[in-house]
N, C-alpha and C. Protein backbone atom coordinates (compact mmCIF):
# COMPACT_ATOMS: atom_id res chain seq x y z
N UNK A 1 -58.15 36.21 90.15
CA UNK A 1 -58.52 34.84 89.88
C UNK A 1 -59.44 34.34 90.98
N UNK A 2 -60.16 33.30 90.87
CA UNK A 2 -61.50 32.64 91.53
C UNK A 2 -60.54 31.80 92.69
N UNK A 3 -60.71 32.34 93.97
CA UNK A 3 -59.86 31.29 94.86
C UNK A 3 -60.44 30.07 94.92
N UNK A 4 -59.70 28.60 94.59
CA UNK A 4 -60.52 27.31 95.07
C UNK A 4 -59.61 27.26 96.28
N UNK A 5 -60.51 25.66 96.82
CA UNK A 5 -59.63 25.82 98.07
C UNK A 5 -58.28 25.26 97.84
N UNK A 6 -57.37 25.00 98.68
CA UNK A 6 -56.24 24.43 98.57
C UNK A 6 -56.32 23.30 98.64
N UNK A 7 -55.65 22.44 97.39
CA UNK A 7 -55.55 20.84 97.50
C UNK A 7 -56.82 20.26 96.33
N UNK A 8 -57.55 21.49 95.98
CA UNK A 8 -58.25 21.32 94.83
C UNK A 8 -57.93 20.31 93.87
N UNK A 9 -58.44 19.61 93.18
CA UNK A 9 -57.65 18.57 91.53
C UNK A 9 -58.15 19.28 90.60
N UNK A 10 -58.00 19.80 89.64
CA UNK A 10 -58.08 20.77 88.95
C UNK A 10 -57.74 19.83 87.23
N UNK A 11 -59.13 19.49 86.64
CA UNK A 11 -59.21 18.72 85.77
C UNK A 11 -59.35 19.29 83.99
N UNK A 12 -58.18 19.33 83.12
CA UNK A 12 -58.93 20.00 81.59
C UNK A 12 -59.36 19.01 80.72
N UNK A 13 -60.35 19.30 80.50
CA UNK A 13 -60.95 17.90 79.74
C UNK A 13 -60.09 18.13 78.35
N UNK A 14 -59.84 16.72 77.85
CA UNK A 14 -59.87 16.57 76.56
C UNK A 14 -60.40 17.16 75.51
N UNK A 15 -59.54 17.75 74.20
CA UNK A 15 -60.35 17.84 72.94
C UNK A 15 -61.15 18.97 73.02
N UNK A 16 -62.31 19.37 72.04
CA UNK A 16 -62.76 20.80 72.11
C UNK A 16 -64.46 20.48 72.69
N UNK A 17 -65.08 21.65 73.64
CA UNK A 17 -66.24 21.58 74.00
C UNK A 17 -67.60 22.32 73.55
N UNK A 18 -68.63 22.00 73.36
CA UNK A 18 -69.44 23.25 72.81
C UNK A 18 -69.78 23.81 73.80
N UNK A 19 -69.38 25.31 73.25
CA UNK A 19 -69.30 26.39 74.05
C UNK A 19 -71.05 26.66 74.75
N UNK A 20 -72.13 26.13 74.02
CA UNK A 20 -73.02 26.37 74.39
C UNK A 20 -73.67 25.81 75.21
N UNK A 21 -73.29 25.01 75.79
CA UNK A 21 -73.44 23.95 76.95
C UNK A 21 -73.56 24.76 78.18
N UNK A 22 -74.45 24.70 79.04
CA UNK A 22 -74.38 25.17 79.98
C UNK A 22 -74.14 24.25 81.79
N UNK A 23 -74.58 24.28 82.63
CA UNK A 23 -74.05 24.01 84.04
C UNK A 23 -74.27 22.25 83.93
N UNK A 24 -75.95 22.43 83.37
CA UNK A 24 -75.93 20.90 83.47
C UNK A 24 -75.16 19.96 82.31
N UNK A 25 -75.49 20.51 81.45
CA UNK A 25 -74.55 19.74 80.30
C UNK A 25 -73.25 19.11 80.66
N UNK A 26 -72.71 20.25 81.38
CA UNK A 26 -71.32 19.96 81.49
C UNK A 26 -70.90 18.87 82.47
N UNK A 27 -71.69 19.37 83.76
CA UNK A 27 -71.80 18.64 84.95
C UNK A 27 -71.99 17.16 83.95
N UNK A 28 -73.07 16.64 83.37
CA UNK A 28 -73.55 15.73 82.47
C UNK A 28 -71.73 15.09 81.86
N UNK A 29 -71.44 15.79 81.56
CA UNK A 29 -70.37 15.62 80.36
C UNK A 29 -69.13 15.01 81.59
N UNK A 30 -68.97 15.79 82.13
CA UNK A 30 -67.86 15.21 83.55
C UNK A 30 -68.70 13.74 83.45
N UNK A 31 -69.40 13.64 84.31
CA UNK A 31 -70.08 12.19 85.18
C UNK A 31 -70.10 11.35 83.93
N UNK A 32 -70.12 10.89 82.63
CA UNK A 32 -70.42 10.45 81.90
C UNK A 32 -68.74 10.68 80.79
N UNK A 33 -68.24 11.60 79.84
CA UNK A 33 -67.40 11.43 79.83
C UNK A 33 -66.09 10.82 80.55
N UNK A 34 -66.22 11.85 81.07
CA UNK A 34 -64.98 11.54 82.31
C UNK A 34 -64.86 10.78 83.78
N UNK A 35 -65.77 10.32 83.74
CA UNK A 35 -66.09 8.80 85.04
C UNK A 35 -65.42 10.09 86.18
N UNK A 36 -66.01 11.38 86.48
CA UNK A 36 -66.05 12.12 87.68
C UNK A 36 -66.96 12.40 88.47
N UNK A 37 -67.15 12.59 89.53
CA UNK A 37 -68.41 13.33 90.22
C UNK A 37 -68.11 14.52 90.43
N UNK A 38 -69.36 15.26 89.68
CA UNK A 38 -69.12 16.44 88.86
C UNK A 38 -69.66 17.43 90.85
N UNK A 39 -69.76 17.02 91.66
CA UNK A 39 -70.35 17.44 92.90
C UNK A 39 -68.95 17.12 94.21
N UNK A 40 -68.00 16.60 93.61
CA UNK A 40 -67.25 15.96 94.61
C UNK A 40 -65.90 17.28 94.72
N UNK A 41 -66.32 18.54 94.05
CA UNK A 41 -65.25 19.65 94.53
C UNK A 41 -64.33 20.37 93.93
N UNK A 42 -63.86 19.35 92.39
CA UNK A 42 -62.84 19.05 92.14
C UNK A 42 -63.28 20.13 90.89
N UNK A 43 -62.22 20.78 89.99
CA UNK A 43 -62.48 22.27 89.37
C UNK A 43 -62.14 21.32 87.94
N UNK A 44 -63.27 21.89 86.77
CA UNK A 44 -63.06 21.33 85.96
C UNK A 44 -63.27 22.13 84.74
N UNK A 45 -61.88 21.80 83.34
CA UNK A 45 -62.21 22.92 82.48
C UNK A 45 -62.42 22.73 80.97
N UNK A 46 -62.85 23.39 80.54
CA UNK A 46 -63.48 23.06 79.15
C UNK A 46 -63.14 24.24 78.31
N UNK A 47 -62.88 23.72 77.22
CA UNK A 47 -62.60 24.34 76.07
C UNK A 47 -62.92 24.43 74.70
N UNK A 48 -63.50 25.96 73.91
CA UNK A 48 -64.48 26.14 73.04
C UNK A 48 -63.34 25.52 71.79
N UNK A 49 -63.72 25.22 70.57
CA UNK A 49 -63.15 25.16 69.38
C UNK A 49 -61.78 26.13 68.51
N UNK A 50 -62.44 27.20 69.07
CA UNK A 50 -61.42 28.46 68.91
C UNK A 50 -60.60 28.32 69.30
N UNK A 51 -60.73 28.36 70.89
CA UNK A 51 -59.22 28.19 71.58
C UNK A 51 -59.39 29.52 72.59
N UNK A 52 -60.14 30.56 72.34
CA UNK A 52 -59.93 31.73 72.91
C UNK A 52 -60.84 31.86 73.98
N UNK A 53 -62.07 30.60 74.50
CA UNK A 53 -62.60 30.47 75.49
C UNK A 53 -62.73 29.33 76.32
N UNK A 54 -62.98 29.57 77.49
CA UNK A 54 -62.88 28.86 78.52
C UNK A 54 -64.18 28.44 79.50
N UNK A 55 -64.64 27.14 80.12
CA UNK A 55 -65.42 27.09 80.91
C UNK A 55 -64.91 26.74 81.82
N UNK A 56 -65.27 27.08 83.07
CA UNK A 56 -64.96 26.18 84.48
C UNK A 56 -66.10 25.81 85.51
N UNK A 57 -65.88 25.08 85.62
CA UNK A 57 -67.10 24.06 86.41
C UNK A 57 -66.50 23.97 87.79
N UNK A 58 -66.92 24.20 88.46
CA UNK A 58 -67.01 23.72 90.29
C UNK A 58 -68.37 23.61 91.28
N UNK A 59 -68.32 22.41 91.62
CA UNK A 59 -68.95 22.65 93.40
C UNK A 59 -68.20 22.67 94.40
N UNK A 60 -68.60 23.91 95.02
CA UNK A 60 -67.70 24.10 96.26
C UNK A 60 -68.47 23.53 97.45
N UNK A 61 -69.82 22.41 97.41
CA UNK A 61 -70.17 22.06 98.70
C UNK A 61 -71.91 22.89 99.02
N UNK A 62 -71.68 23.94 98.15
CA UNK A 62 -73.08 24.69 98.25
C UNK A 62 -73.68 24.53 97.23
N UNK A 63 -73.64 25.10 96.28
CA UNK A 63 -74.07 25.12 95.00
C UNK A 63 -72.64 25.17 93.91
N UNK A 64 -73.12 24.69 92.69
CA UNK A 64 -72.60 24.63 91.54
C UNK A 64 -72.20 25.65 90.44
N UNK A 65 -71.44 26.23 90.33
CA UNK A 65 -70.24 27.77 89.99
C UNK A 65 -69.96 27.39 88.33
N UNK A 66 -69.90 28.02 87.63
CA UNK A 66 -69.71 28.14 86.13
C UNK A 66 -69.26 29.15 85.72
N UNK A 67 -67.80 29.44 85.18
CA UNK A 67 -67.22 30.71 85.12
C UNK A 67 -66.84 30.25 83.63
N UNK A 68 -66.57 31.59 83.01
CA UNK A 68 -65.96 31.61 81.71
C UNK A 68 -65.43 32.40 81.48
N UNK A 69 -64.14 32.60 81.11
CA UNK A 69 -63.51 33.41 80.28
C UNK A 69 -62.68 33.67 78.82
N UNK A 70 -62.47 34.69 78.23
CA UNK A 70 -62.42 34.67 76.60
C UNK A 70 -61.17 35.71 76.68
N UNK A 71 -60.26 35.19 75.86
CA UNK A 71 -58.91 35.66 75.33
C UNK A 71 -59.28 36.76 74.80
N UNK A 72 -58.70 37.93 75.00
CA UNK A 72 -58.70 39.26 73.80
C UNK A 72 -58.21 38.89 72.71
N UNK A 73 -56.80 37.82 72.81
CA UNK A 73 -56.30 37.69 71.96
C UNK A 73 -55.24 37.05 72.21
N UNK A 74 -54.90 36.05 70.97
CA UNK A 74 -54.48 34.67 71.67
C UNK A 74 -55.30 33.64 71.86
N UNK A 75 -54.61 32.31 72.23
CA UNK A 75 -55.87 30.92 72.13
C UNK A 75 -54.71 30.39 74.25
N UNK A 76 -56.26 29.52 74.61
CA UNK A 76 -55.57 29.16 75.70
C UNK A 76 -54.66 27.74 75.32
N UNK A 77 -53.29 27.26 76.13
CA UNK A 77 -52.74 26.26 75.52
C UNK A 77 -53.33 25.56 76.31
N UNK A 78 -53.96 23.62 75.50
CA UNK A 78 -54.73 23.02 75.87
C UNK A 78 -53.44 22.18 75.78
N UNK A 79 -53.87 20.86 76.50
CA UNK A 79 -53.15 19.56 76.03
C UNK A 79 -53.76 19.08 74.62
N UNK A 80 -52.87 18.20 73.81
CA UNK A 80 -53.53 17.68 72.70
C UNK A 80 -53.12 15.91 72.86
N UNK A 81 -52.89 15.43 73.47
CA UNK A 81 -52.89 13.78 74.21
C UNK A 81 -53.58 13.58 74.80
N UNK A 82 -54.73 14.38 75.33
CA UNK A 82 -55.93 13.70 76.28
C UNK A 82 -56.88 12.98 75.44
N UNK A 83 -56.85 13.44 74.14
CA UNK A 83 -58.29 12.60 73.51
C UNK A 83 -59.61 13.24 74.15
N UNK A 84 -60.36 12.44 74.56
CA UNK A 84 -61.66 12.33 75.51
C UNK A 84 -61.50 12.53 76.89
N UNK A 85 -60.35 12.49 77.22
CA UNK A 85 -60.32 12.04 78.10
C UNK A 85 -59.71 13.22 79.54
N UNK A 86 -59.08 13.56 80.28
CA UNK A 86 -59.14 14.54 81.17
C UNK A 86 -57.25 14.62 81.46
N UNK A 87 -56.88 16.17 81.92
CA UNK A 87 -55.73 15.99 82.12
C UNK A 87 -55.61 16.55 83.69
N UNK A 88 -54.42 15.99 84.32
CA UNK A 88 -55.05 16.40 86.08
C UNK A 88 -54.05 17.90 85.83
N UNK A 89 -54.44 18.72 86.54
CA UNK A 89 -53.27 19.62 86.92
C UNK A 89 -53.28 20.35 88.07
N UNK A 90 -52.14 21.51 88.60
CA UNK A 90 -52.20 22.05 89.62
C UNK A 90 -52.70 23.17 89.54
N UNK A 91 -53.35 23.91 90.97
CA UNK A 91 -54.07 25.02 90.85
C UNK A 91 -53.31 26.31 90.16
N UNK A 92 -51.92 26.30 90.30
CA UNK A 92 -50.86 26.97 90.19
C UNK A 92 -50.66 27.39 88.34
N UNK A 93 -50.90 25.94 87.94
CA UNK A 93 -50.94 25.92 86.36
C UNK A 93 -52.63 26.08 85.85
N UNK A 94 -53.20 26.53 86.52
CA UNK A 94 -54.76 26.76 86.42
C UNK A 94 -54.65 28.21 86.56
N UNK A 95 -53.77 28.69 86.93
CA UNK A 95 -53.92 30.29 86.74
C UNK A 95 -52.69 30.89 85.48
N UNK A 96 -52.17 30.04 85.36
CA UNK A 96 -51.19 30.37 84.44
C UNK A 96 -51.75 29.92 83.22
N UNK A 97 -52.46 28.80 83.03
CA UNK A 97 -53.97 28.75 81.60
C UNK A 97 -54.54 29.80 81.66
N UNK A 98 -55.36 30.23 82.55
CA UNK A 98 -56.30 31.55 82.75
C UNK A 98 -55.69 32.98 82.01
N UNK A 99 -54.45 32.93 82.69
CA UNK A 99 -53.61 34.40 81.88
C UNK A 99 -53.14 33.84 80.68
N UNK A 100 -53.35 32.78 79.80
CA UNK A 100 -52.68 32.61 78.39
C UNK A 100 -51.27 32.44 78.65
N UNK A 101 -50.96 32.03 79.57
CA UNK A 101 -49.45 31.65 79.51
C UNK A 101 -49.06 29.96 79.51
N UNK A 102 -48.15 29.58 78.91
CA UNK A 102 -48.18 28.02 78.60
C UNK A 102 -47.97 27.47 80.02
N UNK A 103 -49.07 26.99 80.57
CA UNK A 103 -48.74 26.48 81.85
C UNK A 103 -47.67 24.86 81.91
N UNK A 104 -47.45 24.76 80.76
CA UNK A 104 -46.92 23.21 80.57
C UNK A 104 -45.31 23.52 81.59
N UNK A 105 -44.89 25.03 80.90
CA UNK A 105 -43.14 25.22 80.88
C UNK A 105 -43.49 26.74 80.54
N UNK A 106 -43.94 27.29 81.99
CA UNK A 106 -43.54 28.49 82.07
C UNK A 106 -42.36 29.45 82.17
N UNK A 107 -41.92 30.37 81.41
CA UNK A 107 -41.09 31.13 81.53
C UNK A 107 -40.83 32.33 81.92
N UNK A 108 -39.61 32.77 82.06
CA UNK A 108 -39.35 34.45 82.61
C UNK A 108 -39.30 34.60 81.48
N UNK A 109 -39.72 36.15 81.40
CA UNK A 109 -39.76 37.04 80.21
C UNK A 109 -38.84 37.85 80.45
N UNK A 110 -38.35 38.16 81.74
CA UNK A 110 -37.06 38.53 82.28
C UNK A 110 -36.06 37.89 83.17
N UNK A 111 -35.01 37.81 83.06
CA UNK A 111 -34.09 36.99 83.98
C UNK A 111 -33.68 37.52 85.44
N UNK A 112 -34.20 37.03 86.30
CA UNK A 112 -34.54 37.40 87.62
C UNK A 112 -33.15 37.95 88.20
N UNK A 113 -32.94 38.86 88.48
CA UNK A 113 -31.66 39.06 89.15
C UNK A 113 -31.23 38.47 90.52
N UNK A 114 -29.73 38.71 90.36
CA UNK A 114 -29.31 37.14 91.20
C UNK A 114 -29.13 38.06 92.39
N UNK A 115 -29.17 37.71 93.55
CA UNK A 115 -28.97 37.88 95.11
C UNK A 115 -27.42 38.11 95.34
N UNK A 116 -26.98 38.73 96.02
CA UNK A 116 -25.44 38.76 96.39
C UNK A 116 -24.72 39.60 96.24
């Protein structure tokens, strides 16, 4: 996974995005949708119609970073209460979106054995 720094705000926009949008669009789409400054650090993510791709937007201070990634299979779980509008989350649940796992209420797939 893409290290941000620590303490990052880590933003999924609302609703579905066109995938064909590229750095400025999006940047565009933050500052204007989402009343953000698309330059101020903060990791921001977008999502195609399908479900099975992903954009991410960052400035880290130098230049402006645009990553994407696409499900083999499977859709990523989005929020569906944001509307337009942006959902905050932690970097922690930003990697657990990334691997297709429900970052809302993650689970063991195995029950951790107990100590003692």
């Amino acid at each position: 996974m893409i290290a941000f720094p620590a303490g990052a705000k880590v933003w999924i926009a609302g609703g579905v995005t066109d995938m064909r949008c590229g750095m400025n669009s999006l940047a565009l789409r933050v500052q204007q949708g989402l009343g953000r400054d698309p330059h101020g650090g903060e990791v921001f993510c977008f999502r195609g119609r399908r479900g099975d791709l992903v954009k991410i937007l960052w400035h880290d201070g130098v230049g402006m970073s645009l990553y994407l990634k696409r499900l083999e299979a499977g859709k990523f779980v989005w929020p569906s209460g944001a509307g337009g509008g942006a959902v905050a989350i932690s970097a922690a649940q930003l990697g657990y979106l990334l691997d297709g796992i429900d970052w809302r209420n993650p689970r063991w797939t195995q029950r951790p054995a107990k100590a003692g």
